[in-house]
N, C-alpha and C. Protein backbone atom coordinates (compact mmCIF):
# COMPACT_ATOMS: atom_id res chain seq x y z
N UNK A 1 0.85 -1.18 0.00
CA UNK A 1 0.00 0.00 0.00
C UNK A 1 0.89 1.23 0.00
N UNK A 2 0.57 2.17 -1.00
CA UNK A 2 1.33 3.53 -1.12
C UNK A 2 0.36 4.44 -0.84
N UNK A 3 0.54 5.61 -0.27
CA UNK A 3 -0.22 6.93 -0.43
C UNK A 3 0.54 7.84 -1.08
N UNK A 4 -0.45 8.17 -2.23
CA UNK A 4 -0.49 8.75 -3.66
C UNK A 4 -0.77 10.16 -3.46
N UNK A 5 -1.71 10.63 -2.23
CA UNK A 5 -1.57 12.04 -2.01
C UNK A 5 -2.10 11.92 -0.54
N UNK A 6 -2.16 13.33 -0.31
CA UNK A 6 -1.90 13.29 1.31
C UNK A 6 -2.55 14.81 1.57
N UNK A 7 -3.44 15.43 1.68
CA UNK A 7 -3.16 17.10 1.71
C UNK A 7 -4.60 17.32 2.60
N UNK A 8 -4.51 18.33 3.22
CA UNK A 8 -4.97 19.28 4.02
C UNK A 8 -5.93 20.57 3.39
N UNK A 9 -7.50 20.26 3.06
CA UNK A 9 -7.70 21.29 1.94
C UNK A 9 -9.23 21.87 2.18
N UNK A 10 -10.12 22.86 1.68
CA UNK A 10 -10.69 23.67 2.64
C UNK A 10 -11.87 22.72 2.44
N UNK A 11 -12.51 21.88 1.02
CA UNK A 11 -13.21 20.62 0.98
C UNK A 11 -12.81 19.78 0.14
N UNK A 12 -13.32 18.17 0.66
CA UNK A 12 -13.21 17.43 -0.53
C UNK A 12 -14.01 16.31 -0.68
N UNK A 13 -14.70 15.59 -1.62
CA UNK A 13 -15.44 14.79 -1.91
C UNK A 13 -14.93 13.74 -2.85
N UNK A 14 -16.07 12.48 -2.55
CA UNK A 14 -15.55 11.31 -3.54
C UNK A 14 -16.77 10.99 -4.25
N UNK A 15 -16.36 11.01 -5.15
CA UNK A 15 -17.61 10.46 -6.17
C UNK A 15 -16.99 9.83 -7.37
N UNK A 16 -17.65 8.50 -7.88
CA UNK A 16 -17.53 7.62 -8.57
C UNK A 16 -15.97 7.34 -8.53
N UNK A 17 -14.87 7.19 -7.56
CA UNK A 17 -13.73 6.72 -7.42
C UNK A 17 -12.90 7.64 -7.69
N UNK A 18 -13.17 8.80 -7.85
CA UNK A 18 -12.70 10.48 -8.00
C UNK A 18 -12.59 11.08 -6.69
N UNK A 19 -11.52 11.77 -6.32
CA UNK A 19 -11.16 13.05 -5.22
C UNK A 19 -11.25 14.10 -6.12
N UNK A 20 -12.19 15.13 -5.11
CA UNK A 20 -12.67 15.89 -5.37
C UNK A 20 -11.89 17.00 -4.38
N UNK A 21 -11.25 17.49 -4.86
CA UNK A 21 -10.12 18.41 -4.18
C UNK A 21 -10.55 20.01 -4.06
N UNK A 22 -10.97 20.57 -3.34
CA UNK A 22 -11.17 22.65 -2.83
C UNK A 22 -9.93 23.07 -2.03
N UNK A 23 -9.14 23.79 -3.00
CA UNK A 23 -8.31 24.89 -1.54
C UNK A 23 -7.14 23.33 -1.29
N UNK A 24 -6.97 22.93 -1.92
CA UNK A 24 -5.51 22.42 -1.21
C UNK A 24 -4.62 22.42 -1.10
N UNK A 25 -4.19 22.34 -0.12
CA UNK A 25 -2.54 22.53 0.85
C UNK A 25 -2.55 23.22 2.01
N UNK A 26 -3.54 23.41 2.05
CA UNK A 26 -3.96 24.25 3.56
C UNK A 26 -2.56 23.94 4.51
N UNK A 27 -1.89 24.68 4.89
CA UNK A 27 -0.80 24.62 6.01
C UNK A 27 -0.88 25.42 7.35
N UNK A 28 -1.37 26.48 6.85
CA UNK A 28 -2.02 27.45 7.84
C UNK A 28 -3.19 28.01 8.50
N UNK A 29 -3.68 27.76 9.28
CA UNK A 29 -5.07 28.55 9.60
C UNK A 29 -5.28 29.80 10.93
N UNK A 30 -5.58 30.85 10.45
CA UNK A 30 -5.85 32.21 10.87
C UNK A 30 -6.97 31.61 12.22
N UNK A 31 -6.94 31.72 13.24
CA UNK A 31 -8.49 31.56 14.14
C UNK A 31 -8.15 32.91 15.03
N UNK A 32 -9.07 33.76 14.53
CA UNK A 32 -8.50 35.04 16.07
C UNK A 32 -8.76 34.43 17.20
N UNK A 33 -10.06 34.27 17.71
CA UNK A 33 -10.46 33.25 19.07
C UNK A 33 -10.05 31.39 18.92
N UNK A 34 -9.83 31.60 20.09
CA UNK A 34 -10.13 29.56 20.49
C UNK A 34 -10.89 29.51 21.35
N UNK A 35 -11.54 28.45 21.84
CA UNK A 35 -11.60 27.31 20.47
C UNK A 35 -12.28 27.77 18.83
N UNK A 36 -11.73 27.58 17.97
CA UNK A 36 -12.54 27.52 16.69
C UNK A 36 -12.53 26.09 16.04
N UNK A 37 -13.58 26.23 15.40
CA UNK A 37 -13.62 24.88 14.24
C UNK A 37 -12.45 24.84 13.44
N UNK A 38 -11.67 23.62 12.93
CA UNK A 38 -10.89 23.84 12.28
C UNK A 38 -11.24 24.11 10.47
N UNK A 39 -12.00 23.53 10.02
CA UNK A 39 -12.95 24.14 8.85
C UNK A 39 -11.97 23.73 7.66
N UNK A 40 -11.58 22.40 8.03
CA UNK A 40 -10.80 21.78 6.95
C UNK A 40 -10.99 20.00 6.77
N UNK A 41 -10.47 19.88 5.81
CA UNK A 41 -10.82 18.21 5.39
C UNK A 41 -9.86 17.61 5.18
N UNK A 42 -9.30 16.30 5.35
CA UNK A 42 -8.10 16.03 4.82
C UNK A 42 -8.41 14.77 3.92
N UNK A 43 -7.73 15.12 2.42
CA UNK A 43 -7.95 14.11 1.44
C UNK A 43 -6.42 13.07 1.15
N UNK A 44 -7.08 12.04 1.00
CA UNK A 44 -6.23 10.93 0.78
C UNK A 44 -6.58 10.13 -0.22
N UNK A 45 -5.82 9.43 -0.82
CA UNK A 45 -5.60 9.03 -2.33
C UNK A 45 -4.86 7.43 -1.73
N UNK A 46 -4.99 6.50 -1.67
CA UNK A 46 -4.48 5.02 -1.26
C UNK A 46 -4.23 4.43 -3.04
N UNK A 47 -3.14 3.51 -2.76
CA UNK A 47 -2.80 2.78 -4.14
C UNK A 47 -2.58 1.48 -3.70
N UNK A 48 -3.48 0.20 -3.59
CA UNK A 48 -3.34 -1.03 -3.14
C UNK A 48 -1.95 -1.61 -4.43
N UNK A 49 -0.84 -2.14 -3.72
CA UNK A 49 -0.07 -2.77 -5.02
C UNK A 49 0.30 -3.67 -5.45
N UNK A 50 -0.10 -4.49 -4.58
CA UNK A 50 -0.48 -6.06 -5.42
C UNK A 50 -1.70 -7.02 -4.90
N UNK A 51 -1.86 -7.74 -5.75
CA UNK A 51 -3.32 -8.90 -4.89
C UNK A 51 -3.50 -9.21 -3.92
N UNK A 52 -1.89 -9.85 -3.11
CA UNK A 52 -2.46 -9.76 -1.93
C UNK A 52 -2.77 -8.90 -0.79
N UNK A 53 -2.91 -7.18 -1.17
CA UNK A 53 -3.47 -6.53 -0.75
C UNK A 53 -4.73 -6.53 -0.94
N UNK A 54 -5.30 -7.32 -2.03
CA UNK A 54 -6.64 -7.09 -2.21
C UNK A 54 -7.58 -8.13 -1.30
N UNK A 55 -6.91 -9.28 -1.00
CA UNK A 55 -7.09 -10.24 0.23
C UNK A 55 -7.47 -10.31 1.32
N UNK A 56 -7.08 -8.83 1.82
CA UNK A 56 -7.73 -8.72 3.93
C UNK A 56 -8.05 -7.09 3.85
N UNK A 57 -9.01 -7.55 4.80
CA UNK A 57 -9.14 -6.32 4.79
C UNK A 57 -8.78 -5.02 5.88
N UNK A 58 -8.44 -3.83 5.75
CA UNK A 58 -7.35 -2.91 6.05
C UNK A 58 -7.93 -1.74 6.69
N UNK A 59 -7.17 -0.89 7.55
CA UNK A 59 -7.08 0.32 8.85
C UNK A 59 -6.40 0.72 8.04
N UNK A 60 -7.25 2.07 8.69
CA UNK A 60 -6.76 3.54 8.33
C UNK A 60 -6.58 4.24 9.52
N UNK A 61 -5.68 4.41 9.83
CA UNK A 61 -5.67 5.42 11.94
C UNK A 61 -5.54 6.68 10.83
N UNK A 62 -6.41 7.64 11.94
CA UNK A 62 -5.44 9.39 11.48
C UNK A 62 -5.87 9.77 12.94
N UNK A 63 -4.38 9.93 13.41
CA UNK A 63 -4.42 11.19 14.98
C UNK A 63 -3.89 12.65 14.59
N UNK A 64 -4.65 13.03 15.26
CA UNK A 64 -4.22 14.37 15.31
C UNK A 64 -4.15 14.84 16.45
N UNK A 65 -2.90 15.50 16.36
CA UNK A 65 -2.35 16.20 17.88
C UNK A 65 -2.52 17.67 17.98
N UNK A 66 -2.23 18.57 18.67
CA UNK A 66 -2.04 19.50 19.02
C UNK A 66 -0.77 20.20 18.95
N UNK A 67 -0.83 21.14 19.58
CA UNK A 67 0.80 21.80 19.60
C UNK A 67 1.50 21.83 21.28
N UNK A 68 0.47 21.10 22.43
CA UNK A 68 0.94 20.37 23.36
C UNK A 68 1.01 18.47 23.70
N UNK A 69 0.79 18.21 22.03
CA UNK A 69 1.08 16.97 21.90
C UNK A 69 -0.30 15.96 22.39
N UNK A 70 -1.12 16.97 22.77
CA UNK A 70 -2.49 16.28 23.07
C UNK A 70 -2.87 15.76 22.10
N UNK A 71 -3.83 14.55 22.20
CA UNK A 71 -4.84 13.76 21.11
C UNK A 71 -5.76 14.61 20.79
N UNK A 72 -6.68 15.60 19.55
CA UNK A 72 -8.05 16.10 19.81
C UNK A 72 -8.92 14.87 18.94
N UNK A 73 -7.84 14.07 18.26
CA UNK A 73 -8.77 13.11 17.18
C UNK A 73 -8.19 12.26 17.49
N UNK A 74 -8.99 10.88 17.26
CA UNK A 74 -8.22 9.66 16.70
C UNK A 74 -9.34 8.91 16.33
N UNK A 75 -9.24 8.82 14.92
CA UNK A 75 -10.29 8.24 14.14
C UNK A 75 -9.52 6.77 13.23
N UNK A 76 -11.00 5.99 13.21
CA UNK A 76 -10.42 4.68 12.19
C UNK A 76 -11.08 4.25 11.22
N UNK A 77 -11.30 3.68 10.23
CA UNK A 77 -11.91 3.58 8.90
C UNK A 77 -11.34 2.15 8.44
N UNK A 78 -12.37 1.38 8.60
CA UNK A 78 -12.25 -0.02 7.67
C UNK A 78 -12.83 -0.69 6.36
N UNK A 79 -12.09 -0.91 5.49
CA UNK A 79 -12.05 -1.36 4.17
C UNK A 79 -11.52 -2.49 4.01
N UNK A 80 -12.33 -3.18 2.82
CA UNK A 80 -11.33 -4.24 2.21
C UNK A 80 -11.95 -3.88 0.75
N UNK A 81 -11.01 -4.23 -0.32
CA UNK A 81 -11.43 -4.69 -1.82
C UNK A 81 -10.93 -5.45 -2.38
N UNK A 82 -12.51 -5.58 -2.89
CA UNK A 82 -12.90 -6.57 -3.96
C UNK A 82 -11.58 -7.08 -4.88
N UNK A 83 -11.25 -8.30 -5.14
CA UNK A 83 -10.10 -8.99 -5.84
C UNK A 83 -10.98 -8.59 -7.43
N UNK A 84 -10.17 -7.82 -8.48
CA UNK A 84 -10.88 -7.69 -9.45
C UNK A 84 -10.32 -8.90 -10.47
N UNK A 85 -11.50 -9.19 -11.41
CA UNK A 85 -11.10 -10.42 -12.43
C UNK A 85 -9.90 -10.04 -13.08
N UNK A 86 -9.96 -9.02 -13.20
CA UNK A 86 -8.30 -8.75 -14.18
C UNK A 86 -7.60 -7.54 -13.52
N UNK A 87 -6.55 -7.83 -13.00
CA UNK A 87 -5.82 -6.87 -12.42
C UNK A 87 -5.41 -5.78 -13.21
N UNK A 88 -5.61 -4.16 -13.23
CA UNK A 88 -5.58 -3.19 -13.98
C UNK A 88 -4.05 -2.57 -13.76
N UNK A 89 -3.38 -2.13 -15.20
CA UNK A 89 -2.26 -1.85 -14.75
C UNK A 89 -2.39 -0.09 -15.39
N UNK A 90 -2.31 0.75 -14.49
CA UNK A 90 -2.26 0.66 -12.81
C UNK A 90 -3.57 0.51 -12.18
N UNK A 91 -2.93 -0.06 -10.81
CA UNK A 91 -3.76 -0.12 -9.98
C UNK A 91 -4.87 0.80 -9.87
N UNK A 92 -6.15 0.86 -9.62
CA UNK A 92 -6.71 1.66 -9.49
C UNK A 92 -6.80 2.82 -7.57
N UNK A 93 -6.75 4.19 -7.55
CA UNK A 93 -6.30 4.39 -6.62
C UNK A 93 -7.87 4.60 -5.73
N UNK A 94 -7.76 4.40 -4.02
CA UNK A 94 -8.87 4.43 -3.19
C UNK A 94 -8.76 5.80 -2.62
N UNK A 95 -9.73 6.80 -2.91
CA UNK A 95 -10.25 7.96 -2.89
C UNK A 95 -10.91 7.94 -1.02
N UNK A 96 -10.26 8.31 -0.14
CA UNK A 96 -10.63 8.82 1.05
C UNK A 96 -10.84 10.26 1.39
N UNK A 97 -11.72 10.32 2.23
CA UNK A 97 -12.15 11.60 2.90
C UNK A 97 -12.71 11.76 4.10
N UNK A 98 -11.58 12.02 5.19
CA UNK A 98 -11.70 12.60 6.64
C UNK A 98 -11.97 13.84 6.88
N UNK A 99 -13.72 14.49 7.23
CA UNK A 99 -14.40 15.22 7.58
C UNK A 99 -13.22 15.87 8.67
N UNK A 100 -12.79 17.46 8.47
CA UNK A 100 -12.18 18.10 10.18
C UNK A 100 -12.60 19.03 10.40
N UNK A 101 -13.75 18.91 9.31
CA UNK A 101 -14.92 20.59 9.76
C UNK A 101 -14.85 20.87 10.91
N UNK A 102 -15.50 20.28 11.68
CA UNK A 102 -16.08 20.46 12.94
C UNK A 102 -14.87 20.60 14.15
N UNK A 103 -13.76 19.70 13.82
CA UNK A 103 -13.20 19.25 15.26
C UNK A 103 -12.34 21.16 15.85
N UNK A 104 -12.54 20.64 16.82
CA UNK A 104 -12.00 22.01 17.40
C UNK A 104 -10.47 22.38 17.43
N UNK A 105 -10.08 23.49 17.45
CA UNK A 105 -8.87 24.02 17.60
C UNK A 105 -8.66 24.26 18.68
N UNK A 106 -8.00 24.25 19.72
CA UNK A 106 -7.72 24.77 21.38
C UNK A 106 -6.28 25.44 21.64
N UNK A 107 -5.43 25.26 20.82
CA UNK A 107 -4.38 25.67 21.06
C UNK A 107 -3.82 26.70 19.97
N UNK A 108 -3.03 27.03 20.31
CA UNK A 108 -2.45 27.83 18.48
C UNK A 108 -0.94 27.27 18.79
N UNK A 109 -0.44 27.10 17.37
CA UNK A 109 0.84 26.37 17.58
C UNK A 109 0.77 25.15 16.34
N UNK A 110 2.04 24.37 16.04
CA UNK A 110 2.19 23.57 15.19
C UNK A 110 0.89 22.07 15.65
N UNK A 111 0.16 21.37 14.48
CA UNK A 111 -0.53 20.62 14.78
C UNK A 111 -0.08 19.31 13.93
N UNK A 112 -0.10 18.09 14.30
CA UNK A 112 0.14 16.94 13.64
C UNK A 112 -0.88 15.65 12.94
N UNK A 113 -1.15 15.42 11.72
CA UNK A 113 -1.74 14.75 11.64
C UNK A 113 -1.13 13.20 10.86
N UNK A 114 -1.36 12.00 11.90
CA UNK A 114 -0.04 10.82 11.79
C UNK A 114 -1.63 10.10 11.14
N UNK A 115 -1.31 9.72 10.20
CA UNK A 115 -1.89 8.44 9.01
C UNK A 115 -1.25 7.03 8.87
N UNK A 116 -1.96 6.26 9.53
CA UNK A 116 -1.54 4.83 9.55
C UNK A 116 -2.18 3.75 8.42
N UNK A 117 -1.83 2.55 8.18
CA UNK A 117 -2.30 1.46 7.30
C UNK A 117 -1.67 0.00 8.05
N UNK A 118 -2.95 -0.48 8.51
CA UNK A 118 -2.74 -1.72 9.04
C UNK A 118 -1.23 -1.27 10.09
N UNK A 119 -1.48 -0.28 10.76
CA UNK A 119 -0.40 -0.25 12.18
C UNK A 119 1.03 0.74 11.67
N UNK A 120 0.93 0.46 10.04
CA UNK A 120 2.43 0.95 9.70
C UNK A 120 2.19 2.34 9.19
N UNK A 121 3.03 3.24 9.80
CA UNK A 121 2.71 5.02 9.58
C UNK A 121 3.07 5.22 7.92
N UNK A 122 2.20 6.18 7.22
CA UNK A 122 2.27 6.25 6.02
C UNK A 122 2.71 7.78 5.58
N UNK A 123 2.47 8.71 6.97
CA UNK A 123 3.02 9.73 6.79
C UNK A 123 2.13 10.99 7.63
N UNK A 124 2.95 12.13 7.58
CA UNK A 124 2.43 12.71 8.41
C UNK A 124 2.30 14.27 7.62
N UNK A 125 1.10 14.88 8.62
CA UNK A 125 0.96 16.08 7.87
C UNK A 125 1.27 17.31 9.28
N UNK A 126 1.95 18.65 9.15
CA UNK A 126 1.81 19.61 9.95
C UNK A 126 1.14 20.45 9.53
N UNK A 127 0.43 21.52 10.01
CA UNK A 127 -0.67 22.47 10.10
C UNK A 127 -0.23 23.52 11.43
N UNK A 128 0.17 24.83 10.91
CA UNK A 128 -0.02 26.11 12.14
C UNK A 128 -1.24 26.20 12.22
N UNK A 129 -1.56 26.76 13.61
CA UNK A 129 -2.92 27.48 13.80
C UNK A 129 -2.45 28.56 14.47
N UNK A 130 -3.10 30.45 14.18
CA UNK A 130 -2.28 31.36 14.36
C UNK A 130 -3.30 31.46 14.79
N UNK A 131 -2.95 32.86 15.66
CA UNK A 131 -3.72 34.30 15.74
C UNK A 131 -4.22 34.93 14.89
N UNK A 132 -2.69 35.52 14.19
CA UNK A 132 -2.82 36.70 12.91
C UNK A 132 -2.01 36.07 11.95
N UNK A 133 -2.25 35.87 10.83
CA UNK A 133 -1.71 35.33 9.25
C UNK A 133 -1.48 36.61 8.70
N UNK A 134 -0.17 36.77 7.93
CA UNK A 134 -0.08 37.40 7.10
C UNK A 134 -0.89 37.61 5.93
N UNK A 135 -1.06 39.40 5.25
CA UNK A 135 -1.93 39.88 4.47
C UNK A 135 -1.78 38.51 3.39
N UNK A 136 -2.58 38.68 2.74
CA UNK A 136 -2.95 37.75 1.92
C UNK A 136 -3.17 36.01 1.71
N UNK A 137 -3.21 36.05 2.64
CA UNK A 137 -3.20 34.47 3.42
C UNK A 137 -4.65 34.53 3.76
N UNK A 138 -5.39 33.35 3.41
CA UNK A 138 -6.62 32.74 3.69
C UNK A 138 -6.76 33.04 5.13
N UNK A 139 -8.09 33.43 5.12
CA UNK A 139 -8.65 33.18 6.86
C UNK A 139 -9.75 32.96 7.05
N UNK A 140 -10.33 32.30 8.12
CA UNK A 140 -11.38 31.87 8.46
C UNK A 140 -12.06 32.97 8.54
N UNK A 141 -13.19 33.45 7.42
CA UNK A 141 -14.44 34.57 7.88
C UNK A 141 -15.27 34.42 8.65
N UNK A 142 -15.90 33.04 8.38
CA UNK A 142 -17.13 32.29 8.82
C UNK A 142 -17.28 32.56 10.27
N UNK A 143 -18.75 32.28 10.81
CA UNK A 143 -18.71 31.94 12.27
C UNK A 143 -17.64 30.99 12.47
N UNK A 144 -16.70 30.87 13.35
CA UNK A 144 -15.70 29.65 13.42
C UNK A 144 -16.11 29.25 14.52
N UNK A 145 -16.19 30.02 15.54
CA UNK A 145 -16.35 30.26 17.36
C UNK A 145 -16.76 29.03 18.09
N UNK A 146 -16.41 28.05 18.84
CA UNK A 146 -17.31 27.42 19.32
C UNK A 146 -16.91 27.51 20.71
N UNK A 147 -18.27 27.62 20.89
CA UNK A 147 -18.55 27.98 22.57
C UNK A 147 -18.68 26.91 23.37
């Protein structure tokens, strides 16, 4: 198993075996107050690479930490697929999407998000959460606030 992409982006959707990618690369997010929503999604792209990956079926961990190393997430997602009659060259890739609309921000400071497959880390993503972002840098307009 490879991961084919990895990114941090403002939405994203799957439809018919397609990522549907808004705003990605998100690295930074503006919140004047905390807690705010973090008001982001993180898309993932999986590449099963040989049959007997297609055999058992497979974990997805994604934690996400904080910038005091706290847990605010730890989510899991189980899959297996279908052994196809004729193996396609290439592989065809598995289109994921972890909702982080909602989860809250509490800290400001560097944030970590560690992506696992069946136990073995596949990679990791960092994310600031500021105060104040420099002019021209995306920021949260929206209500973010959560009380």
């Amino acid at each position: 198993m490879k991961i084919l992409v990895s990114v941090l982006c403002d939405k994203a959707t799957v439809r018919e075996g397609l990522l549907h990618i808004l705003g990605g690369g998100v690295t930074l997010l503006g919140r004047p107050q905390l807690p705010a929503r973090l008001s982001v999604d993180l898309a993932l792209m999986l590449q099963l690479e040989n049959a007997s990956e297609f055999e058992q079926p497979h974990t997805v961990n994604v934690l996400l930490r904080d910038s005091n190393d706290e847990l605010i997430l730890a989510g899991e997602l189980f899959f297996d697929a279908p052994l196809p009659d004729e193996m396609p060259d290439p592989l065809p890739g598995l289109p994921l999407v972890i909702p982080l609309q909602d989860v809250p921000a509490r800290n400001y400071g560097a944030h970590t998000i560690a992506i696992m497959m069946d136990g073995q880390p596949l990679t990791d993503i960092r994310f600031m959460v500021e105060k104040q972002i420099n002019p021209g840098v995306t920021e949260n307009l929206e209500p973010s606030h959560i009380d």
